[in-house]
C-alpha atoms as a PDB file:
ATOM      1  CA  UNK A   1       0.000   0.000   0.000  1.00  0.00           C
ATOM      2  CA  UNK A   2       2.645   2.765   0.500  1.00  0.00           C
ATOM      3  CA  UNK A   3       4.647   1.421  -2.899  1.00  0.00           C
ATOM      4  CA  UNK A   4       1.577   2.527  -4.222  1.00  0.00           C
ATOM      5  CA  UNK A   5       0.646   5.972  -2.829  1.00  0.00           C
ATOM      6  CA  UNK A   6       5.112   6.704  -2.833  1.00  0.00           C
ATOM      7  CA  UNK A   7       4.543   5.861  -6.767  1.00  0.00           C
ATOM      8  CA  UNK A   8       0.847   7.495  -7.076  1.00  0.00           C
ATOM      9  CA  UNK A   9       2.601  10.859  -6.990  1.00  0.00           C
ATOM     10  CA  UNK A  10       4.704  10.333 -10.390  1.00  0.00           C
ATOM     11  CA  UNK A  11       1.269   8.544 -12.218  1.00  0.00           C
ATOM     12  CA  UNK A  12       0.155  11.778 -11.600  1.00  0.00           C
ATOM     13  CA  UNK A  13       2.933  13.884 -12.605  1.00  0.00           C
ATOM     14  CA  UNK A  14       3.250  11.514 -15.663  1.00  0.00           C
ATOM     15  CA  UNK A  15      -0.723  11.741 -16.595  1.00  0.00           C
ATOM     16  CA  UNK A  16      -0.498  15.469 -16.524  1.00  0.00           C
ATOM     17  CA  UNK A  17      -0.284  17.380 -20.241  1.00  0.00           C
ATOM     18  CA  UNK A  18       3.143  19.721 -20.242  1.00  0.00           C
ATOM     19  CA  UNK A  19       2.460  20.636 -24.214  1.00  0.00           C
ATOM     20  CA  UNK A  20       1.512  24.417 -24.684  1.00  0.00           C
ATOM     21  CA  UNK A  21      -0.957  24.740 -27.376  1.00  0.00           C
ATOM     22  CA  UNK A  22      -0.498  26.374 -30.333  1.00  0.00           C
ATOM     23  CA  UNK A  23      -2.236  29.549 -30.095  1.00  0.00           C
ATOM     24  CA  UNK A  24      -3.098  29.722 -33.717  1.00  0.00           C
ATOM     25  CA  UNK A  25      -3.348  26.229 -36.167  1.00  0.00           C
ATOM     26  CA  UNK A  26      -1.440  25.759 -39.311  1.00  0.00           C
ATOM     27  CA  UNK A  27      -4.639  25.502 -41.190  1.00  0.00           C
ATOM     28  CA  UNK A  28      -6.122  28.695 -39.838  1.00  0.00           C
ATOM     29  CA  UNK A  29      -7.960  30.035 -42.865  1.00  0.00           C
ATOM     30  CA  UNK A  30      -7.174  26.446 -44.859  1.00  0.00           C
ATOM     31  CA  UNK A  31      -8.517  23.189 -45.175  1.00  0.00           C
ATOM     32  CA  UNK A  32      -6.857  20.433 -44.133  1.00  0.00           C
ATOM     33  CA  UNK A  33      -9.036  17.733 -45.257  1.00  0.00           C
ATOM     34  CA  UNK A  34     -10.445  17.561 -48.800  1.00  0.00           C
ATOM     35  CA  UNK A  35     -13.594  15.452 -50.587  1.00  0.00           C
ATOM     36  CA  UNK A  36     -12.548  12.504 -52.834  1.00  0.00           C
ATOM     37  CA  UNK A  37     -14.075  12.882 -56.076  1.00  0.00           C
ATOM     38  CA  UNK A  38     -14.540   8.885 -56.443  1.00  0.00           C
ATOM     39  CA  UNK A  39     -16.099   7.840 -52.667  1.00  0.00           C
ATOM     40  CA  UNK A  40     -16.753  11.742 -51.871  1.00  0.00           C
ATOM     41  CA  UNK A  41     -15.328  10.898 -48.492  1.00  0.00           C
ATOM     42  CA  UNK A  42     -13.448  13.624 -46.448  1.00  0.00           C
ATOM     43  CA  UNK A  43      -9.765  12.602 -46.352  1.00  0.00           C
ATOM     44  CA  UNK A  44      -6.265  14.094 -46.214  1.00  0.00           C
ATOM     45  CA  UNK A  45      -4.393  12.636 -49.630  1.00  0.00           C
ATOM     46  CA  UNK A  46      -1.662  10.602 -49.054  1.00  0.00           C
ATOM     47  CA  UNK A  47       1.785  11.329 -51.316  1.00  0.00           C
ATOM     48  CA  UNK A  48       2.971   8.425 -53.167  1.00  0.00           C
ATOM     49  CA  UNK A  49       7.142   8.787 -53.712  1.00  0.00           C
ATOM     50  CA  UNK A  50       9.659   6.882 -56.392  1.00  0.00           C
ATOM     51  CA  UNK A  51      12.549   7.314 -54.538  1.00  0.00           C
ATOM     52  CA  UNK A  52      12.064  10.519 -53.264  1.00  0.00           C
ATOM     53  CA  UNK A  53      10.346  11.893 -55.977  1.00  0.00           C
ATOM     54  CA  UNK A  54       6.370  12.750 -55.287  1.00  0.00           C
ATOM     55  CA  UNK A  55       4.486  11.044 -58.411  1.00  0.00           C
ATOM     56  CA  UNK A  56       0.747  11.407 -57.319  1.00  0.00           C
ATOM     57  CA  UNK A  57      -1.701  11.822 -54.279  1.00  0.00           C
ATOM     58  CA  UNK A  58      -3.869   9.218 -53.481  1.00  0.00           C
ATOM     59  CA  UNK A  59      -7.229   9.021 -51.114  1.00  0.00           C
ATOM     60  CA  UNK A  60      -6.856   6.872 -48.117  1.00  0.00           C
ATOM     61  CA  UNK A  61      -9.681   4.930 -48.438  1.00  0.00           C
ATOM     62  CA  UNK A  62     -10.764   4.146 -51.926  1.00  0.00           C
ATOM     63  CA  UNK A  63      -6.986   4.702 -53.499  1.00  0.00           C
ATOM     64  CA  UNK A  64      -8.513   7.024 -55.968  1.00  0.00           C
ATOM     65  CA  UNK A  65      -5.443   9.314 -57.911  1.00  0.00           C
ATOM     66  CA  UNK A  66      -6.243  12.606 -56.016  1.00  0.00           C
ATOM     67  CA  UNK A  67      -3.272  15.202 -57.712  1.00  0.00           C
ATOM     68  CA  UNK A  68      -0.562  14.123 -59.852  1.00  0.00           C
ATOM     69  CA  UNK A  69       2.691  16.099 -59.642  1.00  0.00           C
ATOM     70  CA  UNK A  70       4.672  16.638 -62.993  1.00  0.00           C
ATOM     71  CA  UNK A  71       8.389  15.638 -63.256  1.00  0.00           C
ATOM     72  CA  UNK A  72      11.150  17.958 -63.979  1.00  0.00           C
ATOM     73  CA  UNK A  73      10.724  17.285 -67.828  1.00  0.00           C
ATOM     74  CA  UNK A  74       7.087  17.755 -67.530  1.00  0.00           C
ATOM     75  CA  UNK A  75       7.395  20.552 -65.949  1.00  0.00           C
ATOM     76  CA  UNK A  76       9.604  21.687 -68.653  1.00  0.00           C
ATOM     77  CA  UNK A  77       7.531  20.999 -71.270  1.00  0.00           C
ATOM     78  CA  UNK A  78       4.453  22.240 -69.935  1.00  0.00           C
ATOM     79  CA  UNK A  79       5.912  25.743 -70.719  1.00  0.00           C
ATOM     80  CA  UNK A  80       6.040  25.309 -73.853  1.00  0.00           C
ATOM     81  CA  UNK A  81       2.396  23.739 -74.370  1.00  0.00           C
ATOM     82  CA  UNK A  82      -0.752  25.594 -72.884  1.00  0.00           C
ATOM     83  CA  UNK A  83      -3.953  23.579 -72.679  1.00  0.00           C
ATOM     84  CA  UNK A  84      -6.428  26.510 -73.127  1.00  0.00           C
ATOM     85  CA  UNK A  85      -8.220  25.963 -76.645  1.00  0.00           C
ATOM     86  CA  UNK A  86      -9.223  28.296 -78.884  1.00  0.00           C
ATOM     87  CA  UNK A  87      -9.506  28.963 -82.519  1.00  0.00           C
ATOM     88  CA  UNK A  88      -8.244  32.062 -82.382  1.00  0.00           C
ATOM     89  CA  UNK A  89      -4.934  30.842 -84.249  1.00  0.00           C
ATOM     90  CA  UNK A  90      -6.994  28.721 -86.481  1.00  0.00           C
ATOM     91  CA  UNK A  91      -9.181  31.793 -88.099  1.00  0.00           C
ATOM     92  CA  UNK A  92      -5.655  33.536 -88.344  1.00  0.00           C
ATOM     93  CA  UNK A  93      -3.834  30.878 -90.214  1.00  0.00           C
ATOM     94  CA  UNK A  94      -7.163  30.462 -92.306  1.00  0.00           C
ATOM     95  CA  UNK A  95      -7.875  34.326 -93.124  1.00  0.00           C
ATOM     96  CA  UNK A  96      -3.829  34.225 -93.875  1.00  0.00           C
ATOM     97  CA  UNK A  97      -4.857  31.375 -96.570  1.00  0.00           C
ATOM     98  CA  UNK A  98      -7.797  33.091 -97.879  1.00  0.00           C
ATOM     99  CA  UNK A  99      -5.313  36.353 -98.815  1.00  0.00           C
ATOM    100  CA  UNK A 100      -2.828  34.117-100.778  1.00  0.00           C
ATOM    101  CA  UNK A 101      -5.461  32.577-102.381  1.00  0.00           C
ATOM    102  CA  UNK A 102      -7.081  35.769-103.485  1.00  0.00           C
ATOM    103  CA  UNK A 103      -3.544  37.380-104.682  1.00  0.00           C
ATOM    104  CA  UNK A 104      -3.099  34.103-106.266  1.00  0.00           C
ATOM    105  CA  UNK A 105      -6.593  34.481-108.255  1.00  0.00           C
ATOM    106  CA  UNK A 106      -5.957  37.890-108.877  1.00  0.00           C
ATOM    107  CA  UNK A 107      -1.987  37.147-110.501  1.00  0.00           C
ATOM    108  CA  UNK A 108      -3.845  34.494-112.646  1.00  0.00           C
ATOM    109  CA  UNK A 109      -5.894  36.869-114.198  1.00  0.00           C
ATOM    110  CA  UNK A 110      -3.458  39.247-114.895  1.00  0.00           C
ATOM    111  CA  UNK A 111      -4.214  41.733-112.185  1.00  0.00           C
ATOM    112  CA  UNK A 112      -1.269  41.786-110.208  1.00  0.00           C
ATOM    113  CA  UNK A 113       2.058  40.543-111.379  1.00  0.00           C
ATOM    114  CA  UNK A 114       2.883  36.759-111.476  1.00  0.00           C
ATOM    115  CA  UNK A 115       6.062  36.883-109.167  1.00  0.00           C
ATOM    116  CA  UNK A 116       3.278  37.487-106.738  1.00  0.00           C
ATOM    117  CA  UNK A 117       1.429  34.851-107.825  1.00  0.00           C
ATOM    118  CA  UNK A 118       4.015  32.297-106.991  1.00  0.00           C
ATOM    119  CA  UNK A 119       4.286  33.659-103.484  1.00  0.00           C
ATOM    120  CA  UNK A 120       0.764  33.324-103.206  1.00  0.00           C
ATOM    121  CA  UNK A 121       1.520  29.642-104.211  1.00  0.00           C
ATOM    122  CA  UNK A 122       4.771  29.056-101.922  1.00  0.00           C
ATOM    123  CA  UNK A 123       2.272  30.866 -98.804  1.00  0.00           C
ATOM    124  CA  UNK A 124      -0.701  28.879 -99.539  1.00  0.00           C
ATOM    125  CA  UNK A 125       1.530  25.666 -99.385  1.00  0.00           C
ATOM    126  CA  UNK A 126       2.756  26.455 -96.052  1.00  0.00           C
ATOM    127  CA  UNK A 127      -0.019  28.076 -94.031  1.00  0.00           C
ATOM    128  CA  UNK A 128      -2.975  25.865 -95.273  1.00  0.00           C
ATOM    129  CA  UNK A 129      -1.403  22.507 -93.830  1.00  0.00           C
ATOM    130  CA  UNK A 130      -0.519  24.745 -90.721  1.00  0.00           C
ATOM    131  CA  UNK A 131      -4.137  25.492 -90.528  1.00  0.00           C
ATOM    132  CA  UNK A 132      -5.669  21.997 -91.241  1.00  0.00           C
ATOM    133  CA  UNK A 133      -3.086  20.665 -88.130  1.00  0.00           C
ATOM    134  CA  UNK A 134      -4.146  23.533 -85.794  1.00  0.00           C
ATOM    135  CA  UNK A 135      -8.079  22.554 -86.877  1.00  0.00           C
ATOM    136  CA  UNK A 136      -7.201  19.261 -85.961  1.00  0.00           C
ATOM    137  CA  UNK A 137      -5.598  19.525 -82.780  1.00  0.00           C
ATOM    138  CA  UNK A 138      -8.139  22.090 -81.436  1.00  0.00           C
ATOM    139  CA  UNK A 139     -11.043  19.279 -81.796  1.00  0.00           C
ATOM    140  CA  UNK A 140      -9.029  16.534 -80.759  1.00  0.00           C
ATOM    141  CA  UNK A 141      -8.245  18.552 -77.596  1.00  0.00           C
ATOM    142  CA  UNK A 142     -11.805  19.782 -77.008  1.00  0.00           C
ATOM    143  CA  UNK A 143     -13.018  15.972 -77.685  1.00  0.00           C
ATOM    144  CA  UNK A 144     -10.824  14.801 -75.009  1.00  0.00           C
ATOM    145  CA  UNK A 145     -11.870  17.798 -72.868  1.00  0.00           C
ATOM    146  CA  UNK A 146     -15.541  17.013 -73.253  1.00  0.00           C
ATOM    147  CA  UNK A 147     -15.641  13.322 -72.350  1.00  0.00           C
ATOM    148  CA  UNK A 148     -13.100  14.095 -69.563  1.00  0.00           C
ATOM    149  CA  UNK A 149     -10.630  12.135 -70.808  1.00  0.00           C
ATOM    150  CA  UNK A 150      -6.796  12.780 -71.401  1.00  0.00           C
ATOM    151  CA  UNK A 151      -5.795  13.794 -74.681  1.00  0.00           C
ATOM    152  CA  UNK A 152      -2.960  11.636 -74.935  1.00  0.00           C
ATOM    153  CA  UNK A 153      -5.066   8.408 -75.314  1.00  0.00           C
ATOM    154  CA  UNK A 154      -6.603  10.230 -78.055  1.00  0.00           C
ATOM    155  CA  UNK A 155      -3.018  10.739 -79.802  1.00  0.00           C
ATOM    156  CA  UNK A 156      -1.903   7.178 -79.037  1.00  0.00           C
ATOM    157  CA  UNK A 157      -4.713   5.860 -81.090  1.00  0.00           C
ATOM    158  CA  UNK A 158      -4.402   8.418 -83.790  1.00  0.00           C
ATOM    159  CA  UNK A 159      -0.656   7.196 -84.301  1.00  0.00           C
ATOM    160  CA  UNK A 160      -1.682   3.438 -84.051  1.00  0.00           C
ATOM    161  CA  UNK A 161      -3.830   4.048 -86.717  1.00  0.00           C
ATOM    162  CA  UNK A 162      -1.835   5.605 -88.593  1.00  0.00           C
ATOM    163  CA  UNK A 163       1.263   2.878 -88.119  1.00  0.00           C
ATOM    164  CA  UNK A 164      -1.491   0.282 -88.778  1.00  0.00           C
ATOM    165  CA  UNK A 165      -2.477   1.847 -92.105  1.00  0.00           C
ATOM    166  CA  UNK A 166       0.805   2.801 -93.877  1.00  0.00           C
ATOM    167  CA  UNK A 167       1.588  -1.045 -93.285  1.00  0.00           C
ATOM    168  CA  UNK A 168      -1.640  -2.285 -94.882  1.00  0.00           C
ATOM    169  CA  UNK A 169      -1.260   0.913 -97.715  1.00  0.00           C
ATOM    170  CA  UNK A 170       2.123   1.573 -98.680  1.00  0.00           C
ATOM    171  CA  UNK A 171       0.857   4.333-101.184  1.00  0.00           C
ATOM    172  CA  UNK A 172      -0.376   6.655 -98.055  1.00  0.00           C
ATOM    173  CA  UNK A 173       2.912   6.509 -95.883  1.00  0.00           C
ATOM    174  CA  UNK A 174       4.284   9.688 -97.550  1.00  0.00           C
ATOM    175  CA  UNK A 175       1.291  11.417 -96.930  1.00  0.00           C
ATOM    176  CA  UNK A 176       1.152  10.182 -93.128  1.00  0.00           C
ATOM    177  CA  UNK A 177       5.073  11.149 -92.855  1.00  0.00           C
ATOM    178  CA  UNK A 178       3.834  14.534 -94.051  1.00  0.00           C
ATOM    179  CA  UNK A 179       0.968  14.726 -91.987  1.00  0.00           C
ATOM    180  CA  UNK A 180       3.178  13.993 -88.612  1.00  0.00           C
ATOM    181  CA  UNK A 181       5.560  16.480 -89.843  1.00  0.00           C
ATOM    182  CA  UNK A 182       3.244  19.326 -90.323  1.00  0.00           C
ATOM    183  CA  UNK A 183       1.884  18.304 -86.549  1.00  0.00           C
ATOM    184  CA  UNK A 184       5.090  18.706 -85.577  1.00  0.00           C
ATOM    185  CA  UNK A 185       5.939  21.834 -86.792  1.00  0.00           C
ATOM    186  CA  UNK A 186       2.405  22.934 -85.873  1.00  0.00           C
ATOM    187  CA  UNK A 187       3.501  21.957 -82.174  1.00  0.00           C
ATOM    188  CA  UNK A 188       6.911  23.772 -82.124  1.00  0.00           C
ATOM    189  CA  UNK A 189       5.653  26.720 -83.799  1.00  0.00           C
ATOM    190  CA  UNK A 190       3.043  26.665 -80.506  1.00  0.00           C
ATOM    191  CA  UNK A 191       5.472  26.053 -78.213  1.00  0.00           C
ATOM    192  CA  UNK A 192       8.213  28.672 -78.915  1.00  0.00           C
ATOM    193  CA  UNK A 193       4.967  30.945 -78.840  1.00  0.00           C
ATOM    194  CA  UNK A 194       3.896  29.446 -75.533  1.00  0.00           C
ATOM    195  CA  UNK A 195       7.257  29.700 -74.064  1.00  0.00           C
ATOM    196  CA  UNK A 196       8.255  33.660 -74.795  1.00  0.00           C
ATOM    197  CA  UNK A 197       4.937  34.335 -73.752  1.00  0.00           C
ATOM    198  CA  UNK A 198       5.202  32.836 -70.353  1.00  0.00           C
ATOM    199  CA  UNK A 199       8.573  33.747 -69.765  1.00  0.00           C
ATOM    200  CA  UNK A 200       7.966  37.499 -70.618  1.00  0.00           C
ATOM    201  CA  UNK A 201       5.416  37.063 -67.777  1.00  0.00           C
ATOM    202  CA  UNK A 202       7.928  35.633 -65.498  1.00  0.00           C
ATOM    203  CA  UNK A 203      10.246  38.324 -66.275  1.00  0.00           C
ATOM    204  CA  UNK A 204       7.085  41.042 -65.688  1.00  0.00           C
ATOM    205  CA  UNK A 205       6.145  39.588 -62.451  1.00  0.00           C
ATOM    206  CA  UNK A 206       9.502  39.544 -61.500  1.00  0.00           C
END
């Protein structure tokens, strides 16, 4: 009995809270917790890492892909490729057509010299496949944006497709090269555009 009451004195001691509390929470103002858009449970994500590296967020309880975070290449690239659609550059590239094709009417009929005439023709070559591959993109991108999907699946098929048909129709493989090509230029053309755009933002902000 006095073990006990010679010990009772430190259970109590022990027991008792010496923690301050923070006066003020980290979260003041924030939520901590968020709703899972798959169970629509309230949850705090949990950060999956590859070795070290944070790939994605996932909910606790259903293991539903909350956030992903980009890599350093993806993060890279995403300056140089914006995903708000518009066919703004479309109309351009189009009413850009239109104008070569009208000087190129108007030097066949004798109304305007024909050295202009044959830049009409060298212009109309290389804006009216820019404008077919910006036409393209912008409805595969709203497509995918519609259905909720990612526009990459969308791609993937598109070049499967194409792969699957120059095999089966060797006559169309040039045509598919230049397609791809055109894409590609459509894309870098985009980017460079993308890229001085956002960094002479960074440099006003700064």
């Amino acid at each position: 009995m006095s073990s006990f009451s010679s010990q009772s004195p430190r259970l109590r001691l022990a027991t008792k809270n010496h923690q301050n509390r923070p006066s003020k929470s980290v979260f003041a103002g924030h939520h901590a917790t968020v709703n899972c858009l798959e169970c629509h449970r309230i949850m705090v994500p949990r950060v999956v890492t590859y070795y070290g590296q944070p790939l994605r967020s996932i909910c606790p309880f259903c293991g539903a892909t909350f956030a992903k975070f980009p890599s350093g290449l993806q993060r890279l690239l995403q300056r140089f490729h914006t995903r708000n659609l518009s066919f703004t550059v479309f109309y351009r590239l189009l009413i850009i057509v239109i104008g070569f094709a009208v000087i190129g009417s108007l030097s066949s009929w004798e109304f305007l010299p024909s050295s202009l005439g044959r830049l009409a023709i060298f212009g109309t070559i290389i804006f009216a496949p820019l404008a077919l591959a910006e036409l393209i993109f912008q409805c595969i991108e709203r497509l995918a944006v519609k259905f909720s999907h990612e526009s990459n699946y969308y791609w993937a098929v598109i070049v499967l497709l194409a792969i699957i048909i120059a095999n089966q129709v060797h006559d169309v493989t040039g045509y598919i090269v230049m397609f791809f090509l055109v894409m590609l230029i459509r894309g870098l053309i985009s980017g460079l555009a993308q890229f001085r755009n956002t960094s002479s933002k960074t440099h006003f902000n700064n």
